[in-house]
N, C-alpha and C. Protein backbone atom coordinates (compact mmCIF):
# COMPACT_ATOMS: atom_id res chain seq x y z
N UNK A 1 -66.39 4.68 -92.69
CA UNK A 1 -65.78 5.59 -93.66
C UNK A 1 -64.87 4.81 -94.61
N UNK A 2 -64.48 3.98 -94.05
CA UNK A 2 -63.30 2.96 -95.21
C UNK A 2 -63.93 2.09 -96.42
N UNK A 3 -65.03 2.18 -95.62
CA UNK A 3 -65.94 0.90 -96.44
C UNK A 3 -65.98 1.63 -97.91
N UNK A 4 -66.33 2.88 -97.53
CA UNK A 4 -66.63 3.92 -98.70
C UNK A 4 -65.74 3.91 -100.19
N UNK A 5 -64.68 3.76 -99.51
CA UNK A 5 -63.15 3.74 -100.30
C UNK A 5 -63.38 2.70 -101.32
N UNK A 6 -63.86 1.25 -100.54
CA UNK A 6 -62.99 0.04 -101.23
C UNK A 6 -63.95 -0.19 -102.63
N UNK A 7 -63.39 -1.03 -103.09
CA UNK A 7 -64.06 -1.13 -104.38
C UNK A 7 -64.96 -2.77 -104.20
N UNK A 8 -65.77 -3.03 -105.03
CA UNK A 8 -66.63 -4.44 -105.36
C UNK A 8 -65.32 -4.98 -106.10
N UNK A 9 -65.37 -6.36 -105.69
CA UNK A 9 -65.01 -7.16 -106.55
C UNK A 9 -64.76 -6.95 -107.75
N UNK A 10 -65.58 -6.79 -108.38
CA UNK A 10 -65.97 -6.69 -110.23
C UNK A 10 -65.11 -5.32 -110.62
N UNK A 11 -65.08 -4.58 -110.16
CA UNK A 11 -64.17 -3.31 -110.22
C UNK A 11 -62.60 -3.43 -109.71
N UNK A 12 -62.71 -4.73 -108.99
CA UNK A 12 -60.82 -5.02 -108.74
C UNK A 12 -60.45 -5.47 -109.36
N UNK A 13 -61.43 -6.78 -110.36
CA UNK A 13 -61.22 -7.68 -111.43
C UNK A 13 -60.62 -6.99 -112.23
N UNK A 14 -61.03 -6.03 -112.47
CA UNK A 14 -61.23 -4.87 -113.66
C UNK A 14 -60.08 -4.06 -113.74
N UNK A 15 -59.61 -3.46 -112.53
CA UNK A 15 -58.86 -2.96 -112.86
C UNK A 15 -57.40 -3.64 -112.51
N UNK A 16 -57.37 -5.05 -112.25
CA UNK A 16 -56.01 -5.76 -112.08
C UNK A 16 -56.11 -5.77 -113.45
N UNK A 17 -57.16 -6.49 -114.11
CA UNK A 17 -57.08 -7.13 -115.99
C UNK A 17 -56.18 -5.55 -116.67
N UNK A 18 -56.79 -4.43 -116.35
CA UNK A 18 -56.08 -3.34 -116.86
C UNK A 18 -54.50 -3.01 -116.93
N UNK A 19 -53.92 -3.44 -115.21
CA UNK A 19 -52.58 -3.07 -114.97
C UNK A 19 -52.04 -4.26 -115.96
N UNK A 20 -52.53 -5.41 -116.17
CA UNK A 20 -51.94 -6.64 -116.36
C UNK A 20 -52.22 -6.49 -118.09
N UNK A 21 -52.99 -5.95 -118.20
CA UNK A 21 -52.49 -5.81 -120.20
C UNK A 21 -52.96 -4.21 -120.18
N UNK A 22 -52.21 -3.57 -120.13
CA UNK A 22 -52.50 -1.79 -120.40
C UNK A 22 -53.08 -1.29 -121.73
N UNK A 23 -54.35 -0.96 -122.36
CA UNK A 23 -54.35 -0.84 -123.64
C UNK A 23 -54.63 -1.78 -124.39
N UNK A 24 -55.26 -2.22 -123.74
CA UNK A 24 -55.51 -3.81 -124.70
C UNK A 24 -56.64 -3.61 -125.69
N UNK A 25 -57.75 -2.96 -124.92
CA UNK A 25 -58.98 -2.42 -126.15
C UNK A 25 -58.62 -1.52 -127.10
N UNK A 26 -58.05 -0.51 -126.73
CA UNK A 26 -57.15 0.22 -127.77
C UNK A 26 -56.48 -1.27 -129.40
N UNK A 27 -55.63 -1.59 -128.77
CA UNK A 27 -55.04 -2.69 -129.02
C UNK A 27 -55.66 -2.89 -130.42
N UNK A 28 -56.84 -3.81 -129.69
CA UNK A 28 -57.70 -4.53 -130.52
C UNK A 28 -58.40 -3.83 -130.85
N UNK A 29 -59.03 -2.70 -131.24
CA UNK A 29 -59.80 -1.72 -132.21
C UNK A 29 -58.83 -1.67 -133.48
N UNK A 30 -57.25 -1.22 -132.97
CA UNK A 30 -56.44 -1.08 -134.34
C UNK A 30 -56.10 -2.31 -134.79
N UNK A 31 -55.99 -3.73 -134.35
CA UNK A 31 -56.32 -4.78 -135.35
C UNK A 31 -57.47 -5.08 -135.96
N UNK A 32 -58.09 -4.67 -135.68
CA UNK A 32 -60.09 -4.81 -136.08
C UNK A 32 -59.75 -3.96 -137.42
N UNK A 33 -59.33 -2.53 -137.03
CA UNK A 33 -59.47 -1.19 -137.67
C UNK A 33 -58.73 -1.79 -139.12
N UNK A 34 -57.30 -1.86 -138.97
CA UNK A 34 -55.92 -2.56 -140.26
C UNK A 34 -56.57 -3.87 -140.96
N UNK A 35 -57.28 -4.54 -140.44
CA UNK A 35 -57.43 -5.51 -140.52
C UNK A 35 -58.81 -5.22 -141.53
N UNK A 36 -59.81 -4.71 -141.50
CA UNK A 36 -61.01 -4.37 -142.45
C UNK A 36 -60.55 -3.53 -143.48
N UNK A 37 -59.12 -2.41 -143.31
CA UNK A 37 -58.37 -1.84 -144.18
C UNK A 37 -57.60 -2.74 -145.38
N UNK A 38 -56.45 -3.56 -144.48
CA UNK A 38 -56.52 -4.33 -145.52
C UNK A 38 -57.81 -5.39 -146.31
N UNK A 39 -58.29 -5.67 -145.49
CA UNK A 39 -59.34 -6.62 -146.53
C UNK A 39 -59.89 -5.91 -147.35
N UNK A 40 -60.27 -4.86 -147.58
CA UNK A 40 -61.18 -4.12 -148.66
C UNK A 40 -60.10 -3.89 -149.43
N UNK A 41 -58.99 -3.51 -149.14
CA UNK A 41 -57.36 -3.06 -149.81
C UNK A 41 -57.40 -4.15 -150.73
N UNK A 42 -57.74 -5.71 -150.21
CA UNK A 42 -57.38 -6.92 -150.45
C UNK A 42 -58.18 -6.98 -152.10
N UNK A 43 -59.37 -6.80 -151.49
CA UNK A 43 -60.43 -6.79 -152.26
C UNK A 43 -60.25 -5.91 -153.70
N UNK A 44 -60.47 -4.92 -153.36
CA UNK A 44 -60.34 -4.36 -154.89
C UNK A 44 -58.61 -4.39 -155.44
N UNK A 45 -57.78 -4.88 -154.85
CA UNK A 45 -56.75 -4.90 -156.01
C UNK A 45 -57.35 -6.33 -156.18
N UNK A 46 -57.43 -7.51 -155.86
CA UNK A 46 -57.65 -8.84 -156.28
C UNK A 46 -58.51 -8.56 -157.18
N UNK A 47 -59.48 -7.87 -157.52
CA UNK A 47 -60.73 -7.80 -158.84
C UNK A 47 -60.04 -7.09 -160.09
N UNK A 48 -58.76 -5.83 -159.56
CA UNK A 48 -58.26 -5.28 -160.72
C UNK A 48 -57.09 -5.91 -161.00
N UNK A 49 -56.37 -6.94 -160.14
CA UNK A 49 -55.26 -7.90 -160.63
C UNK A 49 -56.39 -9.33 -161.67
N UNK A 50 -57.62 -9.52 -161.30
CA UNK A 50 -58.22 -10.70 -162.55
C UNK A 50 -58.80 -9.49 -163.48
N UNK A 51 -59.35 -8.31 -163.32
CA UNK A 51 -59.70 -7.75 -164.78
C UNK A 51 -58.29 -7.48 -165.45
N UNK A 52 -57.38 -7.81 -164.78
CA UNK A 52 -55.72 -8.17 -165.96
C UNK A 52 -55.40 -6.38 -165.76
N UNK A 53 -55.88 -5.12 -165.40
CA UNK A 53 -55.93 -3.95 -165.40
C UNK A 53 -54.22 -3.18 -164.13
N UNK A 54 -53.21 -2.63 -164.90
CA UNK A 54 -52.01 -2.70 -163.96
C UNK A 54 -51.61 -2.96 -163.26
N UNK A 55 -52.00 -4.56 -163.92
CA UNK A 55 -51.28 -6.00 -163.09
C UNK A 55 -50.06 -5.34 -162.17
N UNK A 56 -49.09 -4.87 -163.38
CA UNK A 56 -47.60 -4.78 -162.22
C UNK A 56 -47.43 -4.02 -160.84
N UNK A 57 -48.46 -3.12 -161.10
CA UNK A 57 -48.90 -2.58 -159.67
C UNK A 57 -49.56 -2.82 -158.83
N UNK A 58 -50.56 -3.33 -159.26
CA UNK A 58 -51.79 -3.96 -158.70
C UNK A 58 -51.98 -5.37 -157.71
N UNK A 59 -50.54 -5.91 -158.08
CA UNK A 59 -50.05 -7.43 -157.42
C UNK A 59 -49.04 -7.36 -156.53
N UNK A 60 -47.91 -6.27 -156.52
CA UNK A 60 -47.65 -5.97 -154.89
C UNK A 60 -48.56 -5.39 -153.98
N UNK A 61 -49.06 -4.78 -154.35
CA UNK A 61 -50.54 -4.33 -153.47
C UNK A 61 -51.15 -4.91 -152.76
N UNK A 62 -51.74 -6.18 -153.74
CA UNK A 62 -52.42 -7.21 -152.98
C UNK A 62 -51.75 -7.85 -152.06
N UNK A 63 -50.65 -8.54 -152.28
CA UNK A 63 -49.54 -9.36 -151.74
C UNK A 63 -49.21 -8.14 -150.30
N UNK A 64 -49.38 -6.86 -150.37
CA UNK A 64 -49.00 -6.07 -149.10
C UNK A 64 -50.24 -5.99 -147.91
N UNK A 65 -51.05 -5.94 -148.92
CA UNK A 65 -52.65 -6.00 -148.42
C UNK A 65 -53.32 -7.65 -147.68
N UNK A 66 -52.89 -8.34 -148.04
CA UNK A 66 -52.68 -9.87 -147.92
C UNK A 66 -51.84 -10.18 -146.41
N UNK A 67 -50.71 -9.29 -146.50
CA UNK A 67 -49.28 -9.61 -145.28
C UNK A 67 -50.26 -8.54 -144.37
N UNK A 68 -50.68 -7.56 -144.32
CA UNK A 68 -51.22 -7.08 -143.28
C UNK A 68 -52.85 -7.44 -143.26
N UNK A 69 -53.65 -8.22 -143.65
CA UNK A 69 -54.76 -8.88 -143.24
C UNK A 69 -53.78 -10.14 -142.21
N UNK A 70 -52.69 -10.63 -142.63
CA UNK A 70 -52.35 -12.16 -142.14
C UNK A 70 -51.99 -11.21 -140.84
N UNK A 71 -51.30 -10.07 -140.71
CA UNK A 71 -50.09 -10.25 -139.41
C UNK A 71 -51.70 -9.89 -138.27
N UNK A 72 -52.74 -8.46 -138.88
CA UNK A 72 -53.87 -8.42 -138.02
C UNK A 72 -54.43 -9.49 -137.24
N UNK A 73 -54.42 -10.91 -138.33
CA UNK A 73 -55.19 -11.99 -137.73
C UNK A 73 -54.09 -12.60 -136.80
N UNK A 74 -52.62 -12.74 -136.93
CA UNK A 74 -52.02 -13.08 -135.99
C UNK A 74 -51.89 -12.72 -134.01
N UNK A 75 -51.61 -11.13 -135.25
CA UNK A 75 -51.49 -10.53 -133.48
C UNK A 75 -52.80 -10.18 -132.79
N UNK A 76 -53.79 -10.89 -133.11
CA UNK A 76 -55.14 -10.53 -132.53
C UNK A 76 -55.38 -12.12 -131.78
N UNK A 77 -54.86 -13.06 -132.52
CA UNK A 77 -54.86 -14.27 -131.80
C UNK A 77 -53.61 -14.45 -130.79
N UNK A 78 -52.35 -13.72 -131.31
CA UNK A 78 -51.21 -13.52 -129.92
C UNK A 78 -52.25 -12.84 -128.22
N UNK A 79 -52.96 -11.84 -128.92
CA UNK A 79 -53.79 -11.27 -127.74
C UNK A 79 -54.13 -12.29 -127.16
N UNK A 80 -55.48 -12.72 -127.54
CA UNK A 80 -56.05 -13.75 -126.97
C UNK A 80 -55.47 -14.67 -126.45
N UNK A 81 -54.32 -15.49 -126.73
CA UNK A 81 -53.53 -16.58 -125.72
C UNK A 81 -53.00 -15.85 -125.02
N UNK A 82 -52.08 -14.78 -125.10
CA UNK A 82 -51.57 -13.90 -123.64
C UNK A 82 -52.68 -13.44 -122.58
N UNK A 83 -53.95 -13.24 -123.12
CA UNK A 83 -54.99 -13.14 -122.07
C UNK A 83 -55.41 -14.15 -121.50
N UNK A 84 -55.50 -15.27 -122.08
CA UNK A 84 -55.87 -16.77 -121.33
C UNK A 84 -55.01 -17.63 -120.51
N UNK A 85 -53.47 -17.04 -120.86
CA UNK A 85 -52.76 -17.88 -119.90
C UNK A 85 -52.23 -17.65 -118.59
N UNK A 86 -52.50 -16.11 -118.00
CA UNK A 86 -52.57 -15.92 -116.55
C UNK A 86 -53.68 -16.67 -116.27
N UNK A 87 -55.08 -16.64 -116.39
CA UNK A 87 -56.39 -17.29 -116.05
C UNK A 87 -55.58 -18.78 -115.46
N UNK A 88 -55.19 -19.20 -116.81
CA UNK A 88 -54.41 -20.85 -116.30
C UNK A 88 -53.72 -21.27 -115.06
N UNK A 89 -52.56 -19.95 -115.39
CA UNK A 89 -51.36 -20.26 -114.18
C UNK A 89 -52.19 -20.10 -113.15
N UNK A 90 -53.37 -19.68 -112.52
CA UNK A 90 -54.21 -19.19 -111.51
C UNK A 90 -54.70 -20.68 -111.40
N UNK A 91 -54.68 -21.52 -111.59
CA UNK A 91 -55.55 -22.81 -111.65
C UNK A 91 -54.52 -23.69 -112.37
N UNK A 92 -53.27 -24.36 -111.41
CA UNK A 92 -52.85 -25.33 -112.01
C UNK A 92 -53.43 -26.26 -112.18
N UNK A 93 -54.79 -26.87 -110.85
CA UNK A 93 -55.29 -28.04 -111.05
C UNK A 93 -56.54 -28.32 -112.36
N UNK A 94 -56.81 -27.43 -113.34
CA UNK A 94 -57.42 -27.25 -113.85
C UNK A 94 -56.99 -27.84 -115.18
């Protein structure tokens, strides 16, 4: 009857990786998500800041659109090293 209970391996993996970053796919959908927002954001003000067309508006825009493509690509690579460096500490000799 106990046997019934326990879980496979692959399902303990699974759900330690969960307790140990909560939300992490979440996470990374909304940097994926901001991140294709700004770039298209990026995109058409950069074409209406060179057709010269309300430059003065059109160039904080980009420049805002620009800071949130950069911080997406940051904190999507913060993910990724906070996920790789328990793996490590698990394997000093490595």
């Amino acid at each position: 009857m106990a046997d019934k209970n326990r879980l496979n391996p692959e399902q303990y993996a699974s759900l330690k990786a969960e307790v140990a970053a909560p939300y992490r796919g979440l996470r990374q959908f909304i940097y994926i998500a901001f991140g294709a927002s700004g770039s298209i954001g990026a995109f058409v003000f950069f074409f209406q800041v060179l057709a010269g067309r309300d430059v003065e508006s059109a160039l904080p825009s980009l420049a805002l659109q620009v800071g949130i493509v950069t911080l997406m690509v940051f904190l999507w690579r913060w993910e990724q090293r906070r996920q790789q460096r328990p793996q490590s500490d698990k394997n000093p000799n490595s």
